[in-house]
N, C-alpha and C. Protein backbone atom coordinates (compact mmCIF):
# COMPACT_ATOMS: atom_id res chain seq x y z
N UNK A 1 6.69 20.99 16.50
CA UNK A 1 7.79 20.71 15.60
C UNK A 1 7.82 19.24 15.19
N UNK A 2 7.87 17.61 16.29
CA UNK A 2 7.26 17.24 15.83
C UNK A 2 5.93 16.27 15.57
N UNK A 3 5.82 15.76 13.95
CA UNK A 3 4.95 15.48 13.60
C UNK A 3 3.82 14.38 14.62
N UNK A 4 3.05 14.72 15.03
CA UNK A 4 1.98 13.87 15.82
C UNK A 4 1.74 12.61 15.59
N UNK A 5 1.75 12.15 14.10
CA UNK A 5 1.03 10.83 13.55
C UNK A 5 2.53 9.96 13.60
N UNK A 6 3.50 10.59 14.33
CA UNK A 6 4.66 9.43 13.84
C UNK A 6 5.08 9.17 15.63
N UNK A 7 5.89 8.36 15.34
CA UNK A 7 6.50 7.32 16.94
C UNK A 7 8.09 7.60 16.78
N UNK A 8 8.47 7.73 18.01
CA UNK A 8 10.31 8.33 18.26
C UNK A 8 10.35 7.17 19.01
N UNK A 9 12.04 7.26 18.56
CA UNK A 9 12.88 6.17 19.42
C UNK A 9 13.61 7.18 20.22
N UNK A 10 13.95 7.08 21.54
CA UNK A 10 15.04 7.76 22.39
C UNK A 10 16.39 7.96 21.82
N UNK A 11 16.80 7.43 20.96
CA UNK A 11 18.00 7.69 20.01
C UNK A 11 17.50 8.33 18.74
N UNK A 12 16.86 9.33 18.77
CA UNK A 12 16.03 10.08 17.80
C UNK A 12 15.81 9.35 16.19
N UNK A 13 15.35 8.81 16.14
CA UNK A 13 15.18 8.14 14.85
C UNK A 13 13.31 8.35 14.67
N UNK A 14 12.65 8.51 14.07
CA UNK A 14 11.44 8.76 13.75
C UNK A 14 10.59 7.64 12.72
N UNK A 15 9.58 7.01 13.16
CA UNK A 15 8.96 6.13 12.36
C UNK A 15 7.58 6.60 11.72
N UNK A 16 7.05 5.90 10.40
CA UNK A 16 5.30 6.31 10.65
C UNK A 16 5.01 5.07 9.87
N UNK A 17 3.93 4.67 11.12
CA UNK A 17 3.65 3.12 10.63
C UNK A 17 2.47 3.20 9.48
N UNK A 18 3.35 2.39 8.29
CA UNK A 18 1.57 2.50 7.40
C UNK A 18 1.79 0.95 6.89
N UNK A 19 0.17 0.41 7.62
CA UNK A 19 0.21 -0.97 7.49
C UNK A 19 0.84 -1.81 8.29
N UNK A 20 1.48 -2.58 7.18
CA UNK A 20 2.74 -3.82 7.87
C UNK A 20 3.64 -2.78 7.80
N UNK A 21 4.19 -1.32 7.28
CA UNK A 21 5.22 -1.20 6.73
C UNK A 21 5.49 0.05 7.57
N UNK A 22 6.91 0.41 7.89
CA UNK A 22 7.52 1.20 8.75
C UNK A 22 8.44 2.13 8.05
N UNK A 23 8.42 3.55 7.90
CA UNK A 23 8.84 4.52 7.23
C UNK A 23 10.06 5.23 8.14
N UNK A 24 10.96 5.39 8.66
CA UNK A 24 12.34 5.66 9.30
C UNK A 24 13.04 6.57 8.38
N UNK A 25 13.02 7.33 9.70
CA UNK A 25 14.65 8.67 9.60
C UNK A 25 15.39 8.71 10.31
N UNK A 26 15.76 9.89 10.97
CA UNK A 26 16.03 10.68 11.77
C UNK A 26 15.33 12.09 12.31
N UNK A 27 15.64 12.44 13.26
CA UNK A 27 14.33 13.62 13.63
C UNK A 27 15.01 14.80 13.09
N UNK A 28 14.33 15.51 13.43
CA UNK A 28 14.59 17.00 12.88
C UNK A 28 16.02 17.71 14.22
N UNK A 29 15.72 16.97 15.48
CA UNK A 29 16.20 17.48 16.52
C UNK A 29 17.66 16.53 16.26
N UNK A 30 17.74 15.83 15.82
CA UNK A 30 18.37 14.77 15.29
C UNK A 30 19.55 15.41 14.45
N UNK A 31 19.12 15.57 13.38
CA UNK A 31 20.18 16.45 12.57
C UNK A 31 20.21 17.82 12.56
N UNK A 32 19.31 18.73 13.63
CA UNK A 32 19.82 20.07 14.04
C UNK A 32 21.49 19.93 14.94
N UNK A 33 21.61 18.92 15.80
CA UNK A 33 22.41 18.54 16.41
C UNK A 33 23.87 18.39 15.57
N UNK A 34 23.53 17.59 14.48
CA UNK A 34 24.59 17.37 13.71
C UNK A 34 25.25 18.36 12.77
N UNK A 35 24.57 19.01 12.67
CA UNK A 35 24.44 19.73 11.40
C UNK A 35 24.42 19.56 10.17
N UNK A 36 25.09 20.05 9.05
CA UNK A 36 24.82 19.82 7.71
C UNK A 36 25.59 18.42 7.42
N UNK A 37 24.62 17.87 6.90
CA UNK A 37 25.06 15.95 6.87
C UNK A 37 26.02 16.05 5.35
N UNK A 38 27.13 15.56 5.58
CA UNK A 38 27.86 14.94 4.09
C UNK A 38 27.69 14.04 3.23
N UNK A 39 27.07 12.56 4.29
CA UNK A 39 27.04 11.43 3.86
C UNK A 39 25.90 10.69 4.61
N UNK A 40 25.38 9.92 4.46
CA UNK A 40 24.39 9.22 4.66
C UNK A 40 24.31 7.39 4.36
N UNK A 41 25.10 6.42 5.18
CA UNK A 41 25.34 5.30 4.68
C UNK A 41 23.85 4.33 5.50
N UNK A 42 22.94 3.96 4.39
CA UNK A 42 22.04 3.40 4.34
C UNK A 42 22.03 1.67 4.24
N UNK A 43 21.34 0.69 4.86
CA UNK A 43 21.26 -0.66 4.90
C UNK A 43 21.08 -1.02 3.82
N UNK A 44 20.98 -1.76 3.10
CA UNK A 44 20.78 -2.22 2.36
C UNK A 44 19.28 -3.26 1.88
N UNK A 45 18.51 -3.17 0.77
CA UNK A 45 17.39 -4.02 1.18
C UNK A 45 17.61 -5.18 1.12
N UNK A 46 16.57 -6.25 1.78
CA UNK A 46 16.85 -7.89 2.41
C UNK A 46 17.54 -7.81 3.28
N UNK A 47 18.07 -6.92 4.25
CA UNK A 47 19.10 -6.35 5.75
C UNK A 47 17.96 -7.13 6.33
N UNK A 48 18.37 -7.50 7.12
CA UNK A 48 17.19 -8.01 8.62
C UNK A 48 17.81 -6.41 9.88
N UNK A 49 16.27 -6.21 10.06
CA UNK A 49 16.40 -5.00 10.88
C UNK A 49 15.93 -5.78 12.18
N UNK A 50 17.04 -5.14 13.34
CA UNK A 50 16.14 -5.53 15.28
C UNK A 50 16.21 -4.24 15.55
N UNK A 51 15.04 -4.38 16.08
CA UNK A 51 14.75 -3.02 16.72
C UNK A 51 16.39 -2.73 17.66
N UNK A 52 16.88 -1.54 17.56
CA UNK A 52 17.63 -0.65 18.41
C UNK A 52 19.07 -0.81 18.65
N UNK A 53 19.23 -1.53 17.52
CA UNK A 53 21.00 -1.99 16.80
C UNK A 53 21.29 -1.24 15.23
N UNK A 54 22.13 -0.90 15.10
CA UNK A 54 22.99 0.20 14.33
C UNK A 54 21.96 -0.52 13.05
N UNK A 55 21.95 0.22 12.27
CA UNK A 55 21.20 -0.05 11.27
C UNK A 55 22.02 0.91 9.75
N UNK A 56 23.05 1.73 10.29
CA UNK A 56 23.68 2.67 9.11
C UNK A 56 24.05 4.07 10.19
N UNK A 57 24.39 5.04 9.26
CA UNK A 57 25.21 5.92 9.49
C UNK A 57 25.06 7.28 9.15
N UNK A 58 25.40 8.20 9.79
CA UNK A 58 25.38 9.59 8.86
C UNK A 58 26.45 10.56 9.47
N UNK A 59 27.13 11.15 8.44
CA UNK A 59 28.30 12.07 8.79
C UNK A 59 28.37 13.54 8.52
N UNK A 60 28.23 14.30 9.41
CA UNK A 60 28.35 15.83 8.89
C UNK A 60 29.48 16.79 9.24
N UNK A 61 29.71 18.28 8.94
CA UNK A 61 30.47 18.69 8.99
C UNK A 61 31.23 18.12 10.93
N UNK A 62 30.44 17.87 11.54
CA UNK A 62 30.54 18.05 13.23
C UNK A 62 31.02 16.62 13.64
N UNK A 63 30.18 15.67 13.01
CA UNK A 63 30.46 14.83 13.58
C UNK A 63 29.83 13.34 13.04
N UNK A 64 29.83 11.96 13.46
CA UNK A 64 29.64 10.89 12.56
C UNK A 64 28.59 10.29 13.64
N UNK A 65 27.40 9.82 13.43
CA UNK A 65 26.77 9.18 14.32
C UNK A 65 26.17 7.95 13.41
N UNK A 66 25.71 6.99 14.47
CA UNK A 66 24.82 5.74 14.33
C UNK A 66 23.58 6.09 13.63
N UNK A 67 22.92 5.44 12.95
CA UNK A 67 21.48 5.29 12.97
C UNK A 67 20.73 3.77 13.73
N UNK A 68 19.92 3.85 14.46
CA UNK A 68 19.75 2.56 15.04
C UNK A 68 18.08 2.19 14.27
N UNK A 69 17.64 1.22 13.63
CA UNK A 69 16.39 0.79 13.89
C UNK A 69 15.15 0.86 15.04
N UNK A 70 14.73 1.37 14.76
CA UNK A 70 13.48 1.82 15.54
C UNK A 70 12.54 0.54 16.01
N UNK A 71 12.41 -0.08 14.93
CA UNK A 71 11.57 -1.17 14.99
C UNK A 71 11.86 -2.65 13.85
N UNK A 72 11.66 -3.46 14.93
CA UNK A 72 12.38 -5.11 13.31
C UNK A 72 11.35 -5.48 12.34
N UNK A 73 12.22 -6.06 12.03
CA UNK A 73 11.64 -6.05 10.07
C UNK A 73 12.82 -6.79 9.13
N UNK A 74 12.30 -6.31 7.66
CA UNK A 74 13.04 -6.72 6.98
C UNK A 74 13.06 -5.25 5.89
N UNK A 75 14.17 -4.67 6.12
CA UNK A 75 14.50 -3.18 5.21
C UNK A 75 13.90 -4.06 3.97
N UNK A 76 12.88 -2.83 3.10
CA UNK A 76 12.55 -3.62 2.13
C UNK A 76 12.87 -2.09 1.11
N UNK A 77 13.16 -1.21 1.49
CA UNK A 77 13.48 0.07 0.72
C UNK A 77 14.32 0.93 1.02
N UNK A 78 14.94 1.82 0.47
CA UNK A 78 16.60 2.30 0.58
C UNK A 78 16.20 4.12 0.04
N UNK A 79 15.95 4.78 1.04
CA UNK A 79 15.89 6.01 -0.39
C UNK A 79 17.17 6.71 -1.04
N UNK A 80 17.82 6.43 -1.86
CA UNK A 80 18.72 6.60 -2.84
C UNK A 80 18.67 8.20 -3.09
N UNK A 81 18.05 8.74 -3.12
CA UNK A 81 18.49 10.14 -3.25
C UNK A 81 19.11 10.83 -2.23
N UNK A 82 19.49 10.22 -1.00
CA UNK A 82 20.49 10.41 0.15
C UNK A 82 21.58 10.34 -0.17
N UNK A 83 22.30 9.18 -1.27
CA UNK A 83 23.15 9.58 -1.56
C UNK A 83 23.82 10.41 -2.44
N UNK A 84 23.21 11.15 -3.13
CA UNK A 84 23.82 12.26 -3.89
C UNK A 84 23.27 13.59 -3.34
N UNK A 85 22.89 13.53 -2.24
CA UNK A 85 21.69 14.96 -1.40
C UNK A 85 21.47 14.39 -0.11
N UNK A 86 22.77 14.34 0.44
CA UNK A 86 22.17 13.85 1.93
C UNK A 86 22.00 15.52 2.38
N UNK A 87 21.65 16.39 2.28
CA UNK A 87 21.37 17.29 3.25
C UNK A 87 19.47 17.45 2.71
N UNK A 88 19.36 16.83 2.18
CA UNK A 88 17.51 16.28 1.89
C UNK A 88 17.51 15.91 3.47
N UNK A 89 18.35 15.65 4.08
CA UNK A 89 17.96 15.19 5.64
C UNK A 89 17.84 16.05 6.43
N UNK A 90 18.41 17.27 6.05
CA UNK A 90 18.71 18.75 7.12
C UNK A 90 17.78 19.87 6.69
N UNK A 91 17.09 19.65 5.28
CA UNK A 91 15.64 20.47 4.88
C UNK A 91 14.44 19.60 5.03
N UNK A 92 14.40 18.36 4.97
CA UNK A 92 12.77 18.07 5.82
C UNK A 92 13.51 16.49 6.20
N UNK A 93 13.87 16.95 7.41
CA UNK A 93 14.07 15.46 7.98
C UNK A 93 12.52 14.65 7.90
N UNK A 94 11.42 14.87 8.08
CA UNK A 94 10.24 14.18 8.35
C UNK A 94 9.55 13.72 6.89
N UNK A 95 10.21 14.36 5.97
CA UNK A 95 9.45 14.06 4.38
C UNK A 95 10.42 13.62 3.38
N UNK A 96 11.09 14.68 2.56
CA UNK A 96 12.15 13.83 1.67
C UNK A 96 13.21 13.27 2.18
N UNK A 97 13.52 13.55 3.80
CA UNK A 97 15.39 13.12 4.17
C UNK A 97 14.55 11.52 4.91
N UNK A 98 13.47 10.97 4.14
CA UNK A 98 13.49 9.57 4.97
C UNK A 98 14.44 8.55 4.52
N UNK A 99 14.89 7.75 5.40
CA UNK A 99 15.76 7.10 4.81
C UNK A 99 15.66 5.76 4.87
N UNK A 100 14.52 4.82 4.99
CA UNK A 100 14.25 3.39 5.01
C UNK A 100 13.33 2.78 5.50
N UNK A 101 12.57 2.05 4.67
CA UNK A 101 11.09 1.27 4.93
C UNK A 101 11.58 0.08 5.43
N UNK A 102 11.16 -0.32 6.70
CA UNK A 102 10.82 -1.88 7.10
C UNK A 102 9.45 -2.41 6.93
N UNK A 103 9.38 -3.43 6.54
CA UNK A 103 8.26 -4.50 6.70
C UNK A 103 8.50 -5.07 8.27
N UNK A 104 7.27 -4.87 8.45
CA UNK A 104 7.35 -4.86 10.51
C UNK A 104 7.29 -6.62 10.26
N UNK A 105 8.62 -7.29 11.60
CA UNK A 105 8.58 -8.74 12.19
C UNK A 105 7.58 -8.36 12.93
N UNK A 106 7.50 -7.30 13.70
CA UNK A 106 6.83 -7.33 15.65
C UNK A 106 6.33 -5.81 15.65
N UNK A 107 5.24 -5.58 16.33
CA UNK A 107 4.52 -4.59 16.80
C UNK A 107 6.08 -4.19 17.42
N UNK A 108 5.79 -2.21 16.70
CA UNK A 108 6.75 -1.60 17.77
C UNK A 108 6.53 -1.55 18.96
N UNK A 109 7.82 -1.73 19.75
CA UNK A 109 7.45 -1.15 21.05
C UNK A 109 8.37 -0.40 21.30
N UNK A 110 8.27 0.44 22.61
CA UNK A 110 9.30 1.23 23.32
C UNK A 110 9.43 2.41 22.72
N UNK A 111 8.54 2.84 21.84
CA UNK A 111 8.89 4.34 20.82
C UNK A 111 7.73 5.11 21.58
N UNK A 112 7.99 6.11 21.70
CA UNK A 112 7.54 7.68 22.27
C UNK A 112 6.52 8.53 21.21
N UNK A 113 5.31 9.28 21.72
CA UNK A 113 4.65 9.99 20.97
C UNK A 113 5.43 10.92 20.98
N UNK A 114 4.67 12.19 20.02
CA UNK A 114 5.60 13.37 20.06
C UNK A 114 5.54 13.74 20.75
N UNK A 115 4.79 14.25 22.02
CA UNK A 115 4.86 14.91 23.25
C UNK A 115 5.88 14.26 24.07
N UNK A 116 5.80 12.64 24.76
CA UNK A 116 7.12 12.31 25.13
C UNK A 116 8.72 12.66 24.63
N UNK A 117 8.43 12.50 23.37
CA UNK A 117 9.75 12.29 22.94
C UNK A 117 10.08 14.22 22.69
N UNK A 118 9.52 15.31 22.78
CA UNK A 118 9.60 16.67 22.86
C UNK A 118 10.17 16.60 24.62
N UNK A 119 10.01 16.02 25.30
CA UNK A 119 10.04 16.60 26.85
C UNK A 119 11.42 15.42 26.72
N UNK A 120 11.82 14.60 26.14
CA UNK A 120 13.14 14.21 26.10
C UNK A 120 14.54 15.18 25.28
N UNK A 121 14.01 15.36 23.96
CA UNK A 121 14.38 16.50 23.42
C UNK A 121 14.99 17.51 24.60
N UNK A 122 13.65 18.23 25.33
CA UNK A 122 14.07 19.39 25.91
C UNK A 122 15.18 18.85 27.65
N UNK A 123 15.05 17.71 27.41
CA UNK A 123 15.80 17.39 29.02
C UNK A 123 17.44 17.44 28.58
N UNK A 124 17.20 16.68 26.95
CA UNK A 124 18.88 16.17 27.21
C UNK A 124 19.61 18.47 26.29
N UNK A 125 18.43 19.02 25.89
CA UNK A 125 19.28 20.23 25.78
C UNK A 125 20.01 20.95 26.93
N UNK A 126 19.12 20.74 28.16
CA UNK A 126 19.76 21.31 29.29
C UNK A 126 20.91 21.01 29.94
């Protein structure tokens, strides 16, 4: 479920590094949890991103959670069609529901392959 070529943060947020540049969501396990998202409040670009501090927001019928940065940078892209279709996040969290490019300060660290971050998944369902 998921994608192999990308890196998880323990606060489910999903990255895929291409280049200098860092592609960020949320996981799929992420907004199964939430359910159908209403709103989607995104950083803004020129934001200075640190890895694993609130970075924006998302609200669904259930409930309102954080989004945290995965990895620092400087947000250099916003995807805008979140806000008129934030549930683009709840039909492919991993493709159209991405929601922000960093230009990497620092090699990530501390993010999980998909196999780790699946055996976290399955700990905190129990």
């Amino acid at each position: 479920m998921n994608p192999t070529d990308l890196l998880y943060a323990k606060s489910h947020e999903w990255v895929r590094i291409e280049g200098d540049m860092a592609v960020c969501g949320i996981t799929h396990y992420a907004q199964e949890q939430l359910g159908d998202l209403t709103f989607v409040e995104l950083p803004q670009p020129g934001a200075a991103a640190q890895a694993g501090t609130e970075i924006g927001s998302v609200e669904s019928v259930k409930a309102a959670s954080e989004i945290y940065a995965p990895v620092s940078g400087e947000v250099i892209e916003v995807n805008t069609a979140l806000e008129s279709a934030p549930e683009l996040v709840n039909k492919d969290a991993f493709g159209a529901g991405w929601m922000f490019k960093i230009r990497l300060s620092a090699a990530p660290a501390g993010l999980l392959d998909a196999h780790a971050y699946a055996a976290l998944c399955a700990a905190e369902a129990h």
